[in-house]
C-alpha atoms as a PDB file:
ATOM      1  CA  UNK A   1     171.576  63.003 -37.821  1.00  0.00           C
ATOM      2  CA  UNK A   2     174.419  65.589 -38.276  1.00  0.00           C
ATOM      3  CA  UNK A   3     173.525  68.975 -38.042  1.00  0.00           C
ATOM      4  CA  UNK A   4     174.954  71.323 -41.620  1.00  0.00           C
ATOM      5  CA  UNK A   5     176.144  74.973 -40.929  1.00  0.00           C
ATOM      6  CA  UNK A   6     176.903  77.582 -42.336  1.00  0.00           C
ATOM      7  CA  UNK A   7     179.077  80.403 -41.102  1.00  0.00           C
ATOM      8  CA  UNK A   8     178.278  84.103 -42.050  1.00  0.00           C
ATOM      9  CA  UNK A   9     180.464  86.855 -40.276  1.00  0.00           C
ATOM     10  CA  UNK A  10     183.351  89.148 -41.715  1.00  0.00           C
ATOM     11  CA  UNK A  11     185.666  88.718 -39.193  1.00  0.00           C
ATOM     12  CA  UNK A  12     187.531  85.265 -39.946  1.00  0.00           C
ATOM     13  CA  UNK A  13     188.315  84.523 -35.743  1.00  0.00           C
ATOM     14  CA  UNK A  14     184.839  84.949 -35.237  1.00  0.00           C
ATOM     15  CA  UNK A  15     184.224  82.324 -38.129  1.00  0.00           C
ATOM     16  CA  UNK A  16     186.873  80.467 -36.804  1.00  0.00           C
ATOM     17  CA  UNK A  17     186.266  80.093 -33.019  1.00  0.00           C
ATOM     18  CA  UNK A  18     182.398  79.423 -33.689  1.00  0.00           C
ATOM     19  CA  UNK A  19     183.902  76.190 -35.965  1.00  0.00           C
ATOM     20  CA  UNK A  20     185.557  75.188 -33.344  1.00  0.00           C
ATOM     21  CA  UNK A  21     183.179  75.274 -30.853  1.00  0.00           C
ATOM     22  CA  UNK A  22     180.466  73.213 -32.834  1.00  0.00           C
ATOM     23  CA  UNK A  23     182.711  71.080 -34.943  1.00  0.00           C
ATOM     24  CA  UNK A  24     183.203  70.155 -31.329  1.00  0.00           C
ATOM     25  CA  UNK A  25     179.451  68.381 -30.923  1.00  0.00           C
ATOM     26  CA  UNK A  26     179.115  65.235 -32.418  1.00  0.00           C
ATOM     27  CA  UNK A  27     175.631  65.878 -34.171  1.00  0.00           C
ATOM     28  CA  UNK A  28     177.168  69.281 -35.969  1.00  0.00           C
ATOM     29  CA  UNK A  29     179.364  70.069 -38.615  1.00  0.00           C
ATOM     30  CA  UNK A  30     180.094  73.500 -40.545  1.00  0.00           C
ATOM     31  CA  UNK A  31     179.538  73.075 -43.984  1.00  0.00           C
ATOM     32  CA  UNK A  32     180.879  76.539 -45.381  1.00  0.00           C
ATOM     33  CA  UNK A  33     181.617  80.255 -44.151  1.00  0.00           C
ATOM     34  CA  UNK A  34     181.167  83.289 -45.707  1.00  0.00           C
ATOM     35  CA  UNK A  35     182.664  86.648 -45.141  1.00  0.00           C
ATOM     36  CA  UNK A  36     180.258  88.734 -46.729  1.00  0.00           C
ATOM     37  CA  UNK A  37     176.357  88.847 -46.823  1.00  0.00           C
ATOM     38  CA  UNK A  38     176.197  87.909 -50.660  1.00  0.00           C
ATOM     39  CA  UNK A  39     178.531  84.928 -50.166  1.00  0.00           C
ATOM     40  CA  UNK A  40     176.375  83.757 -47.518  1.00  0.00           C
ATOM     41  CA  UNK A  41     172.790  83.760 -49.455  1.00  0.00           C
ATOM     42  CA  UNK A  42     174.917  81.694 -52.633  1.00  0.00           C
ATOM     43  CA  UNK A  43     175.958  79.514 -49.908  1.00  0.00           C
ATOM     44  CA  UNK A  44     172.274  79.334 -48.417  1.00  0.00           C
ATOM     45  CA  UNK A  45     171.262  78.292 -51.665  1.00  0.00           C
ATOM     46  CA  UNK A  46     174.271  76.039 -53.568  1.00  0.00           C
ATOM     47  CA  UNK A  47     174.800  74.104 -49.722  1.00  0.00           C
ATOM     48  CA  UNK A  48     171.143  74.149 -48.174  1.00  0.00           C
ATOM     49  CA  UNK A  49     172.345  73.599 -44.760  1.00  0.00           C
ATOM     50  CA  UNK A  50     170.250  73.076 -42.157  1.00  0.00           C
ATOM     51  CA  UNK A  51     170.877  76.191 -39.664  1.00  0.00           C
ATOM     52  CA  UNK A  52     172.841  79.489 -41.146  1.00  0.00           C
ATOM     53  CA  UNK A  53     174.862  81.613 -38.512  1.00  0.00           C
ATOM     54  CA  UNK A  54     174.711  85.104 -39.639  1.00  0.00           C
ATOM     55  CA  UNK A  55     175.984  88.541 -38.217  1.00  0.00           C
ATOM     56  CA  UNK A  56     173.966  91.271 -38.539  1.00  0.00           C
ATOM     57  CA  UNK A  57     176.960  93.931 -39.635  1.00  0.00           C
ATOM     58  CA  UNK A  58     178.542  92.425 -43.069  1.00  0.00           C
ATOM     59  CA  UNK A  59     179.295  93.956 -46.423  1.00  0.00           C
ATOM     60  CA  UNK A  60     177.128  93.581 -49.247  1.00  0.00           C
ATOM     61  CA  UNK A  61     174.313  92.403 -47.440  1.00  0.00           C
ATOM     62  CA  UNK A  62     173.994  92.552 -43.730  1.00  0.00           C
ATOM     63  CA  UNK A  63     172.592  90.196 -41.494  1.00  0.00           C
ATOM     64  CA  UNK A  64     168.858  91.685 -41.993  1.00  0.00           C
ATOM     65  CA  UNK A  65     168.546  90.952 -45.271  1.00  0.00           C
ATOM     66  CA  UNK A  66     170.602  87.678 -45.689  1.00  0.00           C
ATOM     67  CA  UNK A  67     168.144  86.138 -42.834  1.00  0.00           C
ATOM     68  CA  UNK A  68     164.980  87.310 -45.170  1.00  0.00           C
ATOM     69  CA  UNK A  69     166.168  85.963 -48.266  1.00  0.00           C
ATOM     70  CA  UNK A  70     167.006  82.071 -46.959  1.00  0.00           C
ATOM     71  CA  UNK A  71     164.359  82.582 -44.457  1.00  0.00           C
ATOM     72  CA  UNK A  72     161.670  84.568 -45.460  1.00  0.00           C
ATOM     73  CA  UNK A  73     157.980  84.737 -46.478  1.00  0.00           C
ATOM     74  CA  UNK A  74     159.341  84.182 -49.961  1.00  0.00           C
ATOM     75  CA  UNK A  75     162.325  81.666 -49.967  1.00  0.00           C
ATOM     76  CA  UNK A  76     161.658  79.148 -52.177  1.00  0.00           C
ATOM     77  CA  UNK A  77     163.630  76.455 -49.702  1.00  0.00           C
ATOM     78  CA  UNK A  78     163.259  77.672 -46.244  1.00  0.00           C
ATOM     79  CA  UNK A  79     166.395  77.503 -44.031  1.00  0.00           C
ATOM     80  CA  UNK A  80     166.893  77.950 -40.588  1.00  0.00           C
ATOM     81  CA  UNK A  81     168.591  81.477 -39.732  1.00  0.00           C
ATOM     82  CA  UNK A  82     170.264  82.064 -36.439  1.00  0.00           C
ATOM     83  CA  UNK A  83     171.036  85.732 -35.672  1.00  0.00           C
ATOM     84  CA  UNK A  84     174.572  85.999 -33.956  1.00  0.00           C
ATOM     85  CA  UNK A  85     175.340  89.877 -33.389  1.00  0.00           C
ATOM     86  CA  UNK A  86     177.192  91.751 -30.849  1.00  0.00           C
ATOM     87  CA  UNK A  87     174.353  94.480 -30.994  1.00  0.00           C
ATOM     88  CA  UNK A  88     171.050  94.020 -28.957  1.00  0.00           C
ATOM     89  CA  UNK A  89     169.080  96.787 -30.234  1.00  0.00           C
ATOM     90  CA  UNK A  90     165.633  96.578 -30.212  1.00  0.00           C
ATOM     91  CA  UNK A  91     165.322  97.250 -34.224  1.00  0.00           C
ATOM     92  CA  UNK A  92     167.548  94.606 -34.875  1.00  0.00           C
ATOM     93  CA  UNK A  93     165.694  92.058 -32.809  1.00  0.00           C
ATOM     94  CA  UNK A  94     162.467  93.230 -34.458  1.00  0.00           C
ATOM     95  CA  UNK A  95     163.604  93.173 -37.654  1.00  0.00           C
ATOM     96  CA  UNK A  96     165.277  89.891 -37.694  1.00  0.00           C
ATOM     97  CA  UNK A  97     162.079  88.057 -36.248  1.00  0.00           C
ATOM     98  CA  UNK A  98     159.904  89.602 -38.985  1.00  0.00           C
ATOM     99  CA  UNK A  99     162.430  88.705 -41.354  1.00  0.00           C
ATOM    100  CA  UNK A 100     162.378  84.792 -40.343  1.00  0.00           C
ATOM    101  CA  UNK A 101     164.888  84.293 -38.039  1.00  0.00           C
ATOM    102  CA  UNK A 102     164.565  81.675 -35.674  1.00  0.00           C
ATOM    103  CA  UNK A 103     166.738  83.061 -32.817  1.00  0.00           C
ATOM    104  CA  UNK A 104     168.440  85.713 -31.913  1.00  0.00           C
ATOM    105  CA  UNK A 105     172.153  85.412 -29.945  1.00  0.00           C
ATOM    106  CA  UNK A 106     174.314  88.110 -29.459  1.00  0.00           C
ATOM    107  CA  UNK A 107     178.483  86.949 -29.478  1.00  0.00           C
ATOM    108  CA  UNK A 108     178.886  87.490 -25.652  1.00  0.00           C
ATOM    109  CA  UNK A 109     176.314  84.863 -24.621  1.00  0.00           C
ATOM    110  CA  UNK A 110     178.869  82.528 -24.086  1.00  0.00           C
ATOM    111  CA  UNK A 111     179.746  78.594 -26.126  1.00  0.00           C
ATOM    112  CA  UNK A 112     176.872  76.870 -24.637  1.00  0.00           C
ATOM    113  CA  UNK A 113     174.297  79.296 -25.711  1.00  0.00           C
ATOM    114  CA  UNK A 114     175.345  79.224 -29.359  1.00  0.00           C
ATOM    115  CA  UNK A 115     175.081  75.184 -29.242  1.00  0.00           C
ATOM    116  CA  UNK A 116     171.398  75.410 -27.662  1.00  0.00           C
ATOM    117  CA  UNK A 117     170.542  78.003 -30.119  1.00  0.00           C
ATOM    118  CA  UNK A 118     171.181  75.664 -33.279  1.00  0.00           C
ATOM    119  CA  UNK A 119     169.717  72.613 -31.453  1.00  0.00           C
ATOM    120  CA  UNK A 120     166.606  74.964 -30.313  1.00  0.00           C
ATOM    121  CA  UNK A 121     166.505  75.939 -34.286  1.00  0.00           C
ATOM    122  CA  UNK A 122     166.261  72.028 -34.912  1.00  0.00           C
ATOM    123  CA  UNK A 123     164.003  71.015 -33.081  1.00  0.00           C
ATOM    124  CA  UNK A 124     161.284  73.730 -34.076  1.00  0.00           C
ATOM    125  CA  UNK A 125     162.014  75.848 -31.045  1.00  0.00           C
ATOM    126  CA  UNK A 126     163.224  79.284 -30.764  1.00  0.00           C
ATOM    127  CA  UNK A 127     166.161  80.765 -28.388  1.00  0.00           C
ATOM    128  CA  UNK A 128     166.463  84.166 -27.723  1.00  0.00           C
ATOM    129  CA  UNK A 129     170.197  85.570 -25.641  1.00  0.00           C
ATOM    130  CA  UNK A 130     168.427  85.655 -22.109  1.00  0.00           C
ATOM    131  CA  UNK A 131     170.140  89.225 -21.936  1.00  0.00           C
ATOM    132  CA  UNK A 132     167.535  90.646 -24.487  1.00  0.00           C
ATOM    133  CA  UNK A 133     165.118  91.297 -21.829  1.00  0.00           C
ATOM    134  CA  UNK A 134     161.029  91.715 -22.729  1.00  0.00           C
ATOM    135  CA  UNK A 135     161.574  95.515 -22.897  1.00  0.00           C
ATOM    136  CA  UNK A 136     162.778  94.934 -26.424  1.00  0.00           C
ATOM    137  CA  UNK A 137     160.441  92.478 -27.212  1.00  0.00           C
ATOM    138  CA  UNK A 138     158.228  95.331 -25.886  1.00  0.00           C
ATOM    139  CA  UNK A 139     158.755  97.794 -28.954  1.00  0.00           C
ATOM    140  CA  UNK A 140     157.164  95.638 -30.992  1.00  0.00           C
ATOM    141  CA  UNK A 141     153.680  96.160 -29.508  1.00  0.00           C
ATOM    142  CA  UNK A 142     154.152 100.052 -30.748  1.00  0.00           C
ATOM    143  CA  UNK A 143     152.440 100.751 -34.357  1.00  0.00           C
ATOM    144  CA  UNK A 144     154.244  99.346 -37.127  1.00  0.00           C
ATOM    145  CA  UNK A 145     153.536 101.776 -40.716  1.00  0.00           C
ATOM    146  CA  UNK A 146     153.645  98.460 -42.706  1.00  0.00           C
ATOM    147  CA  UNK A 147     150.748  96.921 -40.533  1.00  0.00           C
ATOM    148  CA  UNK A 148     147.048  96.524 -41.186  1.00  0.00           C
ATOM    149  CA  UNK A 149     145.242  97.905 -38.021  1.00  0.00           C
ATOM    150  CA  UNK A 150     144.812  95.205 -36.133  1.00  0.00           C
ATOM    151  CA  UNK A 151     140.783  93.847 -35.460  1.00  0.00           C
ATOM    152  CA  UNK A 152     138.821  94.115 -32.095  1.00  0.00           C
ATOM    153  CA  UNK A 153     139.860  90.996 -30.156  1.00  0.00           C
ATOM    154  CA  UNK A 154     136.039  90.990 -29.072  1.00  0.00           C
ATOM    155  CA  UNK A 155     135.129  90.365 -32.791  1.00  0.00           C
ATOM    156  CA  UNK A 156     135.191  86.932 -33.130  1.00  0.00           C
ATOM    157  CA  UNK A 157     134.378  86.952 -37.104  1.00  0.00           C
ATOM    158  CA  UNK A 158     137.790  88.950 -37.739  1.00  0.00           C
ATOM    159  CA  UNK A 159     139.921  87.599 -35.235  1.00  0.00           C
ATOM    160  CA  UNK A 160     142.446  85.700 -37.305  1.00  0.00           C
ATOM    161  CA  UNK A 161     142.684  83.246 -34.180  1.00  0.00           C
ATOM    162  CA  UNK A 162     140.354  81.285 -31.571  1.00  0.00           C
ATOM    163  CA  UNK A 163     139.897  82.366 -28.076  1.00  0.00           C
ATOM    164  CA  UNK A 164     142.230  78.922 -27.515  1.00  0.00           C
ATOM    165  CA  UNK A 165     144.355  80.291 -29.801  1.00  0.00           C
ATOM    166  CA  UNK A 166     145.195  83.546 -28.627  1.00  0.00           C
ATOM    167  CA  UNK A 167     145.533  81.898 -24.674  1.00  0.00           C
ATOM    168  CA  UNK A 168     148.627  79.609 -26.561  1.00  0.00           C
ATOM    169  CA  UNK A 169     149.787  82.772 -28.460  1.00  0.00           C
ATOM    170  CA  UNK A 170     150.301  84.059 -25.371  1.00  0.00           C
ATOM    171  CA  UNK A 171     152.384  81.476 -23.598  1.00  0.00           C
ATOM    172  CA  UNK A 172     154.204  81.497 -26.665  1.00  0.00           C
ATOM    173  CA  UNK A 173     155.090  85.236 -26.195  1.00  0.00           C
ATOM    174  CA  UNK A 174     156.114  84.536 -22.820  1.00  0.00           C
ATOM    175  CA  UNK A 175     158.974  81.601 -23.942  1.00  0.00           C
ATOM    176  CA  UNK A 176     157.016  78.443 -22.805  1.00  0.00           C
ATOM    177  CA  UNK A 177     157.985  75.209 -24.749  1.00  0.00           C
ATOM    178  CA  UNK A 178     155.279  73.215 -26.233  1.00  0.00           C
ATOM    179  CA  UNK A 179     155.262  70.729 -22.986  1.00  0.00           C
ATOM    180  CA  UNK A 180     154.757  73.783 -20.569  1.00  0.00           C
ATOM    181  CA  UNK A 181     151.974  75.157 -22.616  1.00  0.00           C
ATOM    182  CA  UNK A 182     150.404  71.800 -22.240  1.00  0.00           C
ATOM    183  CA  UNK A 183     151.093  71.797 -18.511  1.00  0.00           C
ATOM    184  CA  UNK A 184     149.644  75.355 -18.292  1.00  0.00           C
ATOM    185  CA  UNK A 185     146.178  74.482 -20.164  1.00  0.00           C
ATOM    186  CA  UNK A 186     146.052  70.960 -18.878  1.00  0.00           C
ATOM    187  CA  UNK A 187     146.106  69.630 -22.634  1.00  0.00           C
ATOM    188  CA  UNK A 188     148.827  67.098 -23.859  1.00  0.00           C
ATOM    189  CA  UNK A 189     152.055  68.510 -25.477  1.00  0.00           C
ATOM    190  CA  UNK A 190     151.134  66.830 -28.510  1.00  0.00           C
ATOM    191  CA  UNK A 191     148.113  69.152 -28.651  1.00  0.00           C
ATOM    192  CA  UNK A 192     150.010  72.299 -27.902  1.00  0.00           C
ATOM    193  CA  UNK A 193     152.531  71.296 -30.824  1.00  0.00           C
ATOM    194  CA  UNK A 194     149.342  70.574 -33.435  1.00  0.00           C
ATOM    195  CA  UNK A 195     147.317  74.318 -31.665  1.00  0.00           C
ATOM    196  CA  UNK A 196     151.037  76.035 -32.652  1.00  0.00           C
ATOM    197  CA  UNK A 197     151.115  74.523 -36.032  1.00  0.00           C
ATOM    198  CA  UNK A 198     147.543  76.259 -36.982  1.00  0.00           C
ATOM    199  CA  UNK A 199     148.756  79.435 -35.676  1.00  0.00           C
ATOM    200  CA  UNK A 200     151.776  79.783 -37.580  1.00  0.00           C
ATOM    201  CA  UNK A 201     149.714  78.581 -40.619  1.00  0.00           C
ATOM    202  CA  UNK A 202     146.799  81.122 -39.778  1.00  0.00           C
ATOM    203  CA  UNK A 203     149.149  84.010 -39.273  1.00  0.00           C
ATOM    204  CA  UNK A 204     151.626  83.178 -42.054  1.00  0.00           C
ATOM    205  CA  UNK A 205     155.051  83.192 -40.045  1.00  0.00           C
ATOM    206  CA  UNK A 206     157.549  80.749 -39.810  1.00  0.00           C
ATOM    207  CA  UNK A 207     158.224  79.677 -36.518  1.00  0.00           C
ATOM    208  CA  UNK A 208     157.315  80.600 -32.676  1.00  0.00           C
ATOM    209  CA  UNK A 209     159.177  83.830 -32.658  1.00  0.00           C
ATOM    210  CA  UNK A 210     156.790  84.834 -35.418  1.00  0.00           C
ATOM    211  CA  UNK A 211     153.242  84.370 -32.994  1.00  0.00           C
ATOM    212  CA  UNK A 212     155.742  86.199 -30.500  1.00  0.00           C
ATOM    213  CA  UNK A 213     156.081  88.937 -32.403  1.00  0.00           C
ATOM    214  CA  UNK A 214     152.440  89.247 -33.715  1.00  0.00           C
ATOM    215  CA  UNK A 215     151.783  89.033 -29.686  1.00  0.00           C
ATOM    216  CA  UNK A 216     153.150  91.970 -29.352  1.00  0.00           C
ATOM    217  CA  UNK A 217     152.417  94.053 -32.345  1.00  0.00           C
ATOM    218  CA  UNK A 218     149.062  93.598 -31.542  1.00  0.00           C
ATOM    219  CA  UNK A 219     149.437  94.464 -27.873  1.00  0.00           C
ATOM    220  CA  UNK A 220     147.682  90.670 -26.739  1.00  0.00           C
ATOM    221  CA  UNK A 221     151.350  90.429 -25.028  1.00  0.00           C
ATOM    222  CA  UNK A 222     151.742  93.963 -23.535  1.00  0.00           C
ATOM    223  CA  UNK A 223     151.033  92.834 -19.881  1.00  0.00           C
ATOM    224  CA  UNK A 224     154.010  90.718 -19.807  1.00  0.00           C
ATOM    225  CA  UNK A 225     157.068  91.636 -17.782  1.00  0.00           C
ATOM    226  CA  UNK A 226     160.929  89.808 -17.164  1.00  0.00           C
ATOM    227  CA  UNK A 227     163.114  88.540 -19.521  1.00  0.00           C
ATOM    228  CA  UNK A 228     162.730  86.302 -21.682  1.00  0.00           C
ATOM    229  CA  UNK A 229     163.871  82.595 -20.840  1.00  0.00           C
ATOM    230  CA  UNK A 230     166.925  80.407 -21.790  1.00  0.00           C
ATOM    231  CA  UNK A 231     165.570  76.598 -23.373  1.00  0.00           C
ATOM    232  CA  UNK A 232     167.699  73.752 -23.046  1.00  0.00           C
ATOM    233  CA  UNK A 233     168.090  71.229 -25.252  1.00  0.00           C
ATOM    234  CA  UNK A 234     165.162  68.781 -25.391  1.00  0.00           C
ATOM    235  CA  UNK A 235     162.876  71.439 -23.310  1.00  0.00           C
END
């Protein structure tokens, strides 16, 4: 199956060498670009193409808010958003995840990363520029105003996850792929894939960058150190 873009970024040789570098796999296609943030939601919508490549700096509507409205809590048809930015501030990253955004790239990373990031996005995975190290994954374990406190961990009855649950949280956190969670607990990747599922249902998120960021609003990832790590396709 061929992959549908969508192109969002208000500088047209940015639009144009990102066509050309995945108009260049076989199994992708750009379907439409957009200069501006409000072009790029009407194209979300009229289009619904499979992965949306958005900037976070665009008039209109930045990047922010055109990955919450396609991606959000509330869109009506979900679509895959793909942060590409040349900014890799911490607020951005933390804002983007919360908003639905299924990886984050910034525009140095390089051809190959941008091509793993939409195939990542397709395959239910998450990719994250390996040069956004844990320390800003790290700001989201500080107190968020918008946030219920969070329950004792020890409290079973108000935990909104099992003990299981929370161990896979974890890995997630940390960047492991359904088969190495598996490997980790000694259960099948199958299992991991189904134990993901119930989390992202349970916490009301969208994908595994939303468990990673729970992980670390609620401080169950706070131990973790390094950066976080590059998938390959099929991993």
């Amino acid at each position: 199956m061929t992959t549908r873009i969508v192109i969002a970024d208000d500088q047209e040789d940015v639009r144009n060498g990102f066509r050309l570098i995945l108009d260049s796999q076989p199994d992708m296609t750009v379907v439409g670009e957009a200069a501006d943030g409000a072009a790029a939601v009407e194209l979300a919508r009229a289009l619904r193409p499979d992965v949306v490549l958005c900037d976070i700096r665009m008039p209109h509507l930045d990047g922010l808010e055109v990955t919450r409205l396609p991606a959000g809590p509330t869109a009506e048809h979900p679509v895959r958003v793909i942060v590409v930015t040349t900014f890799d501030l911490g607020d951005y990253v933390h804002t983007a995840l919360r908003n639905g955004a299924c990886g984050f790239r910034l525009k140095r990373s390089g051809p190959i990363l941008l091509i793993e990031g939409v195939r990542a996005a397709m395959a239910g995975d998450t990719l994250i520029s390996p040069q956004l190290t844990v320390r800003l994954l790290r700001g989201l374990s500080a107190p968020q105003p918008h946030l219920q406190p969070v329950p004792d961990p020890q409290t079973a009855a108000e935990d909104p996850l099992t003990a299981r649950e929370r161990e896979i949280a974890l890995l997630v956190a940390r960047g492991l792929t359904n088969a190495e969670v598996g490997a980790e607990l000694f259960i099948s990747p199958d299992t991991a894939k189904t134990h993901v599922a119930n989390i992202q249902a349970k916490l009301a998120v969208r994908n595994r960058v939303g468990i990673a960021a729970w992980a670390w609003e609620t401080g169950l990832a706070s131990g973790i150190s390094g950066t976080v790590p590059t998938r390959t396709p099929g991993t």
